[in-house]
PDB file of N, CA and C in Angstrom:
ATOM      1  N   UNK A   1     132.378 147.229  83.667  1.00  0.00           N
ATOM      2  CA  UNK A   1     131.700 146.276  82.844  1.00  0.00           C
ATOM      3  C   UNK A   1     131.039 147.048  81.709  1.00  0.00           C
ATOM      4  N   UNK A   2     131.621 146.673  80.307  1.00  0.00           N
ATOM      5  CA  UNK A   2     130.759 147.009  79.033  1.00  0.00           C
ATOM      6  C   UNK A   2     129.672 146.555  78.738  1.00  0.00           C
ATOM      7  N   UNK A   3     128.728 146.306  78.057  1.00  0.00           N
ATOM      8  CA  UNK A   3     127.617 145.661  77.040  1.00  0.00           C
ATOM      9  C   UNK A   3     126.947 146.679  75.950  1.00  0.00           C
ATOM     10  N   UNK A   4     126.852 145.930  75.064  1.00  0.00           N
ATOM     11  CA  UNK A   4     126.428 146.587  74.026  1.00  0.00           C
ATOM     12  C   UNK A   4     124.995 146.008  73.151  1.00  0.00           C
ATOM     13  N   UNK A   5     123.940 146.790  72.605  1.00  0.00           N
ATOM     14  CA  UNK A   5     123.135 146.123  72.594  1.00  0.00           C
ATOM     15  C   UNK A   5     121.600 146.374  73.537  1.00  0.00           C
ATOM     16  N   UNK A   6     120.304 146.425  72.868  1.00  0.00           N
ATOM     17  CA  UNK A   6     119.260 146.538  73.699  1.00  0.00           C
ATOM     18  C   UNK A   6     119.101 146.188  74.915  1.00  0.00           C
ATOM     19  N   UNK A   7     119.964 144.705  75.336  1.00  0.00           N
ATOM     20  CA  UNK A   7     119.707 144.329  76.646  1.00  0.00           C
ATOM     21  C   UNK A   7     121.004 143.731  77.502  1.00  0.00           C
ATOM     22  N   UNK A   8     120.969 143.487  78.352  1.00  0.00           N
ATOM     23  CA  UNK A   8     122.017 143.002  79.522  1.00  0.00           C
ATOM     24  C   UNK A   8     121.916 142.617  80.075  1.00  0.00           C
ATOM     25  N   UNK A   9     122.476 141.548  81.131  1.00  0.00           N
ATOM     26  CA  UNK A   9     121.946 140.269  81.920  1.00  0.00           C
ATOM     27  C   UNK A   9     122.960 140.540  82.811  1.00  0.00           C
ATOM     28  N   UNK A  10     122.898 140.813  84.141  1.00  0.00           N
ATOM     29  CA  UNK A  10     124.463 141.239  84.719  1.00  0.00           C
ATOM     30  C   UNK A  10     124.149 139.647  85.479  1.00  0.00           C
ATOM     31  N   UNK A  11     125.805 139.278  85.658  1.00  0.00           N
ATOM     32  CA  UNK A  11     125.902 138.326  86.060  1.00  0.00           C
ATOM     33  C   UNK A  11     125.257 138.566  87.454  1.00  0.00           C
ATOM     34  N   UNK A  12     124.968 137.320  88.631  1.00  0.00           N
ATOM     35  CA  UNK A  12     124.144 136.924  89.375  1.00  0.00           C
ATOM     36  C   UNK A  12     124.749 136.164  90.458  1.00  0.00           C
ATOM     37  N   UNK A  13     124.946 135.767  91.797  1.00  0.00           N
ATOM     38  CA  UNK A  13     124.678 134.235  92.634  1.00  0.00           C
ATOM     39  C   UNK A  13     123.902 134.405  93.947  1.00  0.00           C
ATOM     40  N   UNK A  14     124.341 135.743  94.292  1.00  0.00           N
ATOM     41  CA  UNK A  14     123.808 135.655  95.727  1.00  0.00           C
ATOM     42  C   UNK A  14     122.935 137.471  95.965  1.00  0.00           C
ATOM     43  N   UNK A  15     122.093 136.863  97.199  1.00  0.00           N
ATOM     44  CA  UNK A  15     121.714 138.591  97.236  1.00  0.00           C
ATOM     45  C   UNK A  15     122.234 139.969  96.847  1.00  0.00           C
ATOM     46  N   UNK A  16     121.832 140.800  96.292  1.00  0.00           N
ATOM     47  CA  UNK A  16     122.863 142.169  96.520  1.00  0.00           C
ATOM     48  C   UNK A  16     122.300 142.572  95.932  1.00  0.00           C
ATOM     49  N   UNK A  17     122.212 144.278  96.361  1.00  0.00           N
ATOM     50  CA  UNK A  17     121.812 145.470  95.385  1.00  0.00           C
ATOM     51  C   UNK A  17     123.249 146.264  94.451  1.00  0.00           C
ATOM     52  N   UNK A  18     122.642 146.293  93.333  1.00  0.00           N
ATOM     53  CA  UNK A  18     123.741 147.127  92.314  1.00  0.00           C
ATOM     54  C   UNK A  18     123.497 147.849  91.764  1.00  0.00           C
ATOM     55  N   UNK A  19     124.346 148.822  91.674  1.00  0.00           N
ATOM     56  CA  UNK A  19     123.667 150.466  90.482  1.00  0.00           C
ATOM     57  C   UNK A  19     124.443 150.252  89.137  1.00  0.00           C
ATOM     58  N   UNK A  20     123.596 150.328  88.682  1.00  0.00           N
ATOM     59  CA  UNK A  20     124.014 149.969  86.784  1.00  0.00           C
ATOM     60  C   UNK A  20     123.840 151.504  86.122  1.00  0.00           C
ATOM     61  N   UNK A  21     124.188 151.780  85.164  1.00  0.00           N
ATOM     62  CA  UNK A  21     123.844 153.064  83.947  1.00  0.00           C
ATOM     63  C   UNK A  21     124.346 152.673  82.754  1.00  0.00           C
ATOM     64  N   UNK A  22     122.764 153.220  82.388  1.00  0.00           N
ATOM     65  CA  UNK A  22     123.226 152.783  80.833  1.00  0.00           C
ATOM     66  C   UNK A  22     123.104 154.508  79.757  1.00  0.00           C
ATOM     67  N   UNK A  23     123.659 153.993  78.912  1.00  0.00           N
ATOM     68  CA  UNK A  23     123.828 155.263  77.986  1.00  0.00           C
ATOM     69  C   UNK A  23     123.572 154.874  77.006  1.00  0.00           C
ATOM     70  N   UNK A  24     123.088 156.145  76.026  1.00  0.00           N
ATOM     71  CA  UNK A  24     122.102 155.397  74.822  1.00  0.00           C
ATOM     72  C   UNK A  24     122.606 156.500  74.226  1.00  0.00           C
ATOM     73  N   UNK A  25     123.843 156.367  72.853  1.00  0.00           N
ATOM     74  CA  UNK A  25     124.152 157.423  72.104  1.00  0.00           C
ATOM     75  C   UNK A  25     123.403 157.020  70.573  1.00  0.00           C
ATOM     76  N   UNK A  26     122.921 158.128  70.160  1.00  0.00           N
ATOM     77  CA  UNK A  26     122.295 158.028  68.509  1.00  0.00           C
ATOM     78  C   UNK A  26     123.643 158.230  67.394  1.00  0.00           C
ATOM     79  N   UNK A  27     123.204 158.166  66.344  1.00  0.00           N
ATOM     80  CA  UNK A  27     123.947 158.027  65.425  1.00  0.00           C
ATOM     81  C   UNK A  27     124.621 159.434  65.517  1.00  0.00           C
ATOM     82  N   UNK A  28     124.347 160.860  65.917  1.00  0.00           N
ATOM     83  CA  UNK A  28     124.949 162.062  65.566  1.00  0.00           C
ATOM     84  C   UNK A  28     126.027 161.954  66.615  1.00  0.00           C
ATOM     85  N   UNK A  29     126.268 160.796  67.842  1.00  0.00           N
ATOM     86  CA  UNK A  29     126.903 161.397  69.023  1.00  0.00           C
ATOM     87  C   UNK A  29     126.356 161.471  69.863  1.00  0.00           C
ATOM     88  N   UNK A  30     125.083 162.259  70.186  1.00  0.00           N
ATOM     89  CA  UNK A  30     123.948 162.696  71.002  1.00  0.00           C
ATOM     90  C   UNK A  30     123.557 161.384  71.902  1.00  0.00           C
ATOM     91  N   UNK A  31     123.855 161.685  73.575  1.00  0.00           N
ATOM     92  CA  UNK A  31     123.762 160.547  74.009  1.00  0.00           C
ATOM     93  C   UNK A  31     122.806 161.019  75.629  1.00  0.00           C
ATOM     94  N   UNK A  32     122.286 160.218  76.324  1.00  0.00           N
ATOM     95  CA  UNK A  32     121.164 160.337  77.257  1.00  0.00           C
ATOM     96  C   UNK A  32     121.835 159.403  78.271  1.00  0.00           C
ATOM     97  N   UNK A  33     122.004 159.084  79.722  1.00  0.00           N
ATOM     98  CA  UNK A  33     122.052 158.126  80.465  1.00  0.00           C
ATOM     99  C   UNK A  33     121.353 158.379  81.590  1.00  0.00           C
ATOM    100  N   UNK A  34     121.296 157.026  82.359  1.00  0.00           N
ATOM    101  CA  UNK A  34     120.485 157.174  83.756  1.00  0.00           C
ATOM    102  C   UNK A  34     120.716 155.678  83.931  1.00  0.00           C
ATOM    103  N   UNK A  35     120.790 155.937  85.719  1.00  0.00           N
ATOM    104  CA  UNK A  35     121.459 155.424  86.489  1.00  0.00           C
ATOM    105  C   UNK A  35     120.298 154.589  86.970  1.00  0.00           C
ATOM    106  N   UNK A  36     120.430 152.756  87.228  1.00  0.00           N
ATOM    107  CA  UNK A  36     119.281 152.427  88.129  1.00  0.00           C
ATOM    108  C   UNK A  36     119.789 151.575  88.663  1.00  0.00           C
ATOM    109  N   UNK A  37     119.339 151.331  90.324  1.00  0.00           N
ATOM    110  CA  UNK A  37     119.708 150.672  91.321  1.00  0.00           C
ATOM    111  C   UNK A  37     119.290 148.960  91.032  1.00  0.00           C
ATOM    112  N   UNK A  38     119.421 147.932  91.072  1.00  0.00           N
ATOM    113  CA  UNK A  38     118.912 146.839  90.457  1.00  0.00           C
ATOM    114  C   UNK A  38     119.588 145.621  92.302  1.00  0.00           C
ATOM    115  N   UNK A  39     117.691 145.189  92.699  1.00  0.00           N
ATOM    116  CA  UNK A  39     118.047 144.500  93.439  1.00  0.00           C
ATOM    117  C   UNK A  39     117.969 142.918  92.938  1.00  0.00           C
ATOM    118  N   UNK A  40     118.706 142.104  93.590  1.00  0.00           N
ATOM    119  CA  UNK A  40     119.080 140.804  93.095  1.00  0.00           C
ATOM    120  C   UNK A  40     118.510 139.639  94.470  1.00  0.00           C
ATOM    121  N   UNK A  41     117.121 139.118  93.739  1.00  0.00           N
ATOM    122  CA  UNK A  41     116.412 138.688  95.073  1.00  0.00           C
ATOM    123  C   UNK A  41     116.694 136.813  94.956  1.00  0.00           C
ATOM    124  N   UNK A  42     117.383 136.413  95.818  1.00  0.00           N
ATOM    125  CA  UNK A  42     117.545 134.616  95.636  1.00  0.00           C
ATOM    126  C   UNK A  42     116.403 133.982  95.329  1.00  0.00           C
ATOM    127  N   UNK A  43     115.655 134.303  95.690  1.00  0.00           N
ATOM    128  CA  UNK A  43     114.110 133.738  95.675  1.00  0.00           C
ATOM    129  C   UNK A  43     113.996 133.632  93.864  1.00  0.00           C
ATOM    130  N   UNK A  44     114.040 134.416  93.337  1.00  0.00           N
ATOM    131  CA  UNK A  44     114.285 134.437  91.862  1.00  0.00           C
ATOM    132  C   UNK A  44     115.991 133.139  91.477  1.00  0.00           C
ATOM    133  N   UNK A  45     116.740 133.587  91.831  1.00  0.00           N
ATOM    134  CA  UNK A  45     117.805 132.942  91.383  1.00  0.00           C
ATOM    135  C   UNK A  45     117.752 131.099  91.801  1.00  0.00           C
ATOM    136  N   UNK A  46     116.871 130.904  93.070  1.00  0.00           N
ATOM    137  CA  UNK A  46     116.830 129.471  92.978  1.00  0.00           C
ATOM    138  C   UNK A  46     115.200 129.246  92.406  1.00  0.00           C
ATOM    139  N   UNK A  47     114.279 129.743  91.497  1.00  0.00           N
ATOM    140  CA  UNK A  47     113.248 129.481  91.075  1.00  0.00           C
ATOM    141  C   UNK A  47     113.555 128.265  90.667  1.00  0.00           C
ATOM    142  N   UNK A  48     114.376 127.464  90.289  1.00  0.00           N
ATOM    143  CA  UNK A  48     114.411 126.078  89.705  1.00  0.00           C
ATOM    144  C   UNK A  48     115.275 124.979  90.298  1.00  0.00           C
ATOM    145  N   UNK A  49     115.464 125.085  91.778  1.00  0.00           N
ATOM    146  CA  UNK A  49     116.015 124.497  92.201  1.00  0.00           C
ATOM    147  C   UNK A  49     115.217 123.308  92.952  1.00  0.00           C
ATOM    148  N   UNK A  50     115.876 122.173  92.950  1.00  0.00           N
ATOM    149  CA  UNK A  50     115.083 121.195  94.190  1.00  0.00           C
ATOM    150  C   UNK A  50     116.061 120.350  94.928  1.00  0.00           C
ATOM    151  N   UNK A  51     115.666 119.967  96.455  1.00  0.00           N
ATOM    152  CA  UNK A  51     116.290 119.298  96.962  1.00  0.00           C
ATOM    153  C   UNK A  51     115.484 117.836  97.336  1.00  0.00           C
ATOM    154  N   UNK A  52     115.836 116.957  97.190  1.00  0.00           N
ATOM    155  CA  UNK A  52     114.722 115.565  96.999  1.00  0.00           C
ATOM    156  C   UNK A  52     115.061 114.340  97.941  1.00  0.00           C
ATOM    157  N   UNK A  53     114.551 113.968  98.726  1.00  0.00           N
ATOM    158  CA  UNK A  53     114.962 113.258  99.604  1.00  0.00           C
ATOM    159  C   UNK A  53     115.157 111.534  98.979  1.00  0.00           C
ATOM    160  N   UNK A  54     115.790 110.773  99.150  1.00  0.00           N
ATOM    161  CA  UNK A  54     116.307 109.145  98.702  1.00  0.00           C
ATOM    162  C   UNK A  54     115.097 108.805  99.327  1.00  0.00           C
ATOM    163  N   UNK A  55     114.307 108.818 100.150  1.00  0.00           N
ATOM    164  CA  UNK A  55     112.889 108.102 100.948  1.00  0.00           C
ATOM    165  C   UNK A  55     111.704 108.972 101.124  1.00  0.00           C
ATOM    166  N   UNK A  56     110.969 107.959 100.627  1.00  0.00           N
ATOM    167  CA  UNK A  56     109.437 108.667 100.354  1.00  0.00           C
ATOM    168  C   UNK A  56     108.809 109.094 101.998  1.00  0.00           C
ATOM    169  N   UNK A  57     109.510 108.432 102.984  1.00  0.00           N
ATOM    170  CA  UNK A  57     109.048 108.557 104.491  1.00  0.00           C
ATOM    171  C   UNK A  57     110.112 108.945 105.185  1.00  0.00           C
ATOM    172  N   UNK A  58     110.556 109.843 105.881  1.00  0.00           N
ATOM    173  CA  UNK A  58     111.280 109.803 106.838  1.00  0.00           C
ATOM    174  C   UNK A  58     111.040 109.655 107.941  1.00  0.00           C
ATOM    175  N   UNK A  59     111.907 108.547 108.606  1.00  0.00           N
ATOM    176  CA  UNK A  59     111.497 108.056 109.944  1.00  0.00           C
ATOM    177  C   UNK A  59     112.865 108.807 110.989  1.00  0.00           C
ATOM    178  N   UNK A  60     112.293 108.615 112.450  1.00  0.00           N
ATOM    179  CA  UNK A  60     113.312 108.864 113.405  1.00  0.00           C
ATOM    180  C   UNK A  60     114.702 107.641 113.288  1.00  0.00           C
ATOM    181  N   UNK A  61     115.877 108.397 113.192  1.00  0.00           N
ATOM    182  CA  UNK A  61     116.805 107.501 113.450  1.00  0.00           C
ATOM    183  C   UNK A  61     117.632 106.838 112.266  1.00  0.00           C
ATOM    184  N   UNK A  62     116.855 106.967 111.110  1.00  0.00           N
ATOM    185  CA  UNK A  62     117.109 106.479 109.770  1.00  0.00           C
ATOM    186  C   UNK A  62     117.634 107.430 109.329  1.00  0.00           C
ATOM    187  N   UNK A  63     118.930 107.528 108.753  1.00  0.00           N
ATOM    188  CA  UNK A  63     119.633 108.406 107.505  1.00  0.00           C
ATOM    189  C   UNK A  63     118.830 108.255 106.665  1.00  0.00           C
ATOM    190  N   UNK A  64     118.743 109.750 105.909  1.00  0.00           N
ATOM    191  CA  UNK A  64     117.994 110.235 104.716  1.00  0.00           C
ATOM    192  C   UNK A  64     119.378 111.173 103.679  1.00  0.00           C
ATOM    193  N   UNK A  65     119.125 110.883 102.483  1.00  0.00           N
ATOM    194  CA  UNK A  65     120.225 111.427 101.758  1.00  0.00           C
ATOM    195  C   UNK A  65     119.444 112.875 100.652  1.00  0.00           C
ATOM    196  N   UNK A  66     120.549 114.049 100.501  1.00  0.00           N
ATOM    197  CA  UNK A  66     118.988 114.424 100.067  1.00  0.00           C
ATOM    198  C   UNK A  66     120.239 114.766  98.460  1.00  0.00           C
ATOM    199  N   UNK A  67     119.588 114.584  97.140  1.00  0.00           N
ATOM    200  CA  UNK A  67     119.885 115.138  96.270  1.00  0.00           C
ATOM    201  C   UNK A  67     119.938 116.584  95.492  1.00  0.00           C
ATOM    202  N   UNK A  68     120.351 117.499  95.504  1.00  0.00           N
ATOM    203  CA  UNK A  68     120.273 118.431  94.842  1.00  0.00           C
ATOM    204  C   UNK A  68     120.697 118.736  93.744  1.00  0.00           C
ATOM    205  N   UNK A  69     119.490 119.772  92.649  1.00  0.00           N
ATOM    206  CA  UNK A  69     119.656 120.361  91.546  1.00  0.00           C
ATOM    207  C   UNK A  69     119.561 121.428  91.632  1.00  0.00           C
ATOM    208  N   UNK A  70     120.345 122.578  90.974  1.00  0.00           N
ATOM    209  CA  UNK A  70     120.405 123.952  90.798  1.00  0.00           C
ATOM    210  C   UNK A  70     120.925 124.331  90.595  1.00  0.00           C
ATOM    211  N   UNK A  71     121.451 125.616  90.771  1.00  0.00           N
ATOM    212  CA  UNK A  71     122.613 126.726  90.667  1.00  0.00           C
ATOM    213  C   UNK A  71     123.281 126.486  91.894  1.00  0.00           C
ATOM    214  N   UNK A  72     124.570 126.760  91.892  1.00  0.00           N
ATOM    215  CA  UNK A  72     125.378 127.007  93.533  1.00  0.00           C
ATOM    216  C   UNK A  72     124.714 126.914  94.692  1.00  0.00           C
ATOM    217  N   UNK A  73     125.046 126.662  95.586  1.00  0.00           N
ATOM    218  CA  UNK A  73     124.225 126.780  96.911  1.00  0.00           C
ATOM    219  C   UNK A  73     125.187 126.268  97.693  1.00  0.00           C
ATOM    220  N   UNK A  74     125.176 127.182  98.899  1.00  0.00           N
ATOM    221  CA  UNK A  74     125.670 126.790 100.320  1.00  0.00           C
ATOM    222  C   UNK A  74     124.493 126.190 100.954  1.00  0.00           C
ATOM    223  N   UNK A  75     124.850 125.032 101.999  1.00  0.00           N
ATOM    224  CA  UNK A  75     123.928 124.515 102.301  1.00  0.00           C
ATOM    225  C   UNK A  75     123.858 124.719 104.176  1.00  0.00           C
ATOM    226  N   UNK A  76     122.436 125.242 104.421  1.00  0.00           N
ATOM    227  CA  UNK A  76     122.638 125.313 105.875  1.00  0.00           C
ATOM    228  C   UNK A  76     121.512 124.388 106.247  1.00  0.00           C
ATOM    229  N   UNK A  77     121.755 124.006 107.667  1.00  0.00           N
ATOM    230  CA  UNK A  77     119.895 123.146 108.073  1.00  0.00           C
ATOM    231  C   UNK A  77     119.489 123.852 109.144  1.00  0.00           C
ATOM    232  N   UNK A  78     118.194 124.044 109.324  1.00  0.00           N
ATOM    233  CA  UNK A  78     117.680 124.066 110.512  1.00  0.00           C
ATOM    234  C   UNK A  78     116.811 122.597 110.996  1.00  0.00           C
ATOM    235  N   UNK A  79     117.553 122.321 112.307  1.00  0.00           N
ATOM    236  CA  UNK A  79     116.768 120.875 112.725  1.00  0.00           C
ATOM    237  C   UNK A  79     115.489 121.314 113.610  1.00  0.00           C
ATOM    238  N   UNK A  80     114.924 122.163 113.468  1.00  0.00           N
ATOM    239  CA  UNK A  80     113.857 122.626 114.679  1.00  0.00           C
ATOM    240  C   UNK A  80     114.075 123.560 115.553  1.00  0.00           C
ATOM    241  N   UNK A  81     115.178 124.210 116.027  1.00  0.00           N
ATOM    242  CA  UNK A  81     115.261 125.003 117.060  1.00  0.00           C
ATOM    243  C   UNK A  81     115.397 126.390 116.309  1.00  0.00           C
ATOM    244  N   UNK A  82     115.209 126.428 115.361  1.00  0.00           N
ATOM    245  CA  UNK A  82     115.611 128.009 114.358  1.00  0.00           C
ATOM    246  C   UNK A  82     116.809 128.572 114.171  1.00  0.00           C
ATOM    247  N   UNK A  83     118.031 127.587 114.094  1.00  0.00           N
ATOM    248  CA  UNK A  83     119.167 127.767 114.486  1.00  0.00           C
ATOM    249  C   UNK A  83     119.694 127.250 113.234  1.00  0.00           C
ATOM    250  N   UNK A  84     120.364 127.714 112.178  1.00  0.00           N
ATOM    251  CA  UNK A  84     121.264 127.268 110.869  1.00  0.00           C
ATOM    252  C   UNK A  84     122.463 127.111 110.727  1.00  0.00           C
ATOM    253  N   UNK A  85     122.811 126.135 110.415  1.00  0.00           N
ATOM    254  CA  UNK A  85     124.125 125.800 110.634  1.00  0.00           C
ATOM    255  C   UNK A  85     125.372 125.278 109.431  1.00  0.00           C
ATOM    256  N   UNK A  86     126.095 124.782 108.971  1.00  0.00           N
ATOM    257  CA  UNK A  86     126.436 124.115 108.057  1.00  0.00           C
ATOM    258  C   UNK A  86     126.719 122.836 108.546  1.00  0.00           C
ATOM    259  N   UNK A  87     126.859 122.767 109.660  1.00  0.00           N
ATOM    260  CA  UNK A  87     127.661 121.182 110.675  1.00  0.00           C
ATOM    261  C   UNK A  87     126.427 121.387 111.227  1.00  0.00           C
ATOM    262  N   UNK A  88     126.537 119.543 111.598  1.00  0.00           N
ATOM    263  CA  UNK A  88     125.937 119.023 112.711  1.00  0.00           C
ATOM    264  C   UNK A  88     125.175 119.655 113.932  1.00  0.00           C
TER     265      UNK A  88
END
């Protein structure tokens, strides 16, 4: 991956650490680099996400639908037992 330019935005979706280097040549040629590890925390990547339930109450027994906005997302639930799932 190239970029050129003061800054860089490396693409993003899910956790991971990545080592980037950048190099900084001056006009004679004369160039400097260094290497930095760059961690990628979700907690940041869904800062603007929400999931919103169709009912202001949820009751036992009643379907609830829930809407989501954001970036990508796999969706898991936990129903109470601490257990995540994608199914039922």
């Amino acid at each position: 991956m190239n970029a050129t330019g003061e800054s860089f935005s490396a693409p993003t979706g899910t956790e991971s650490t990545s080592s980037y280097t950048v190099k900084v040549t001056n006009s004679c040629g004369v160039y400097a680099s260094a290497p930095k590890t760059v961690i990628v925390l979700s907690d940041f990547y869904f800062s603007n996400a929400n999931a919103d339930a169709d009912k202001p109450k949820i009751e036992v027994g009643v379907p609830v639908g829930f809407t989501y906005t954001g970036p990508n997302a796999d969706y898991r639930w936990d129903f109470g037992d601490n257990t995540f799932a994608n199914t039922r």
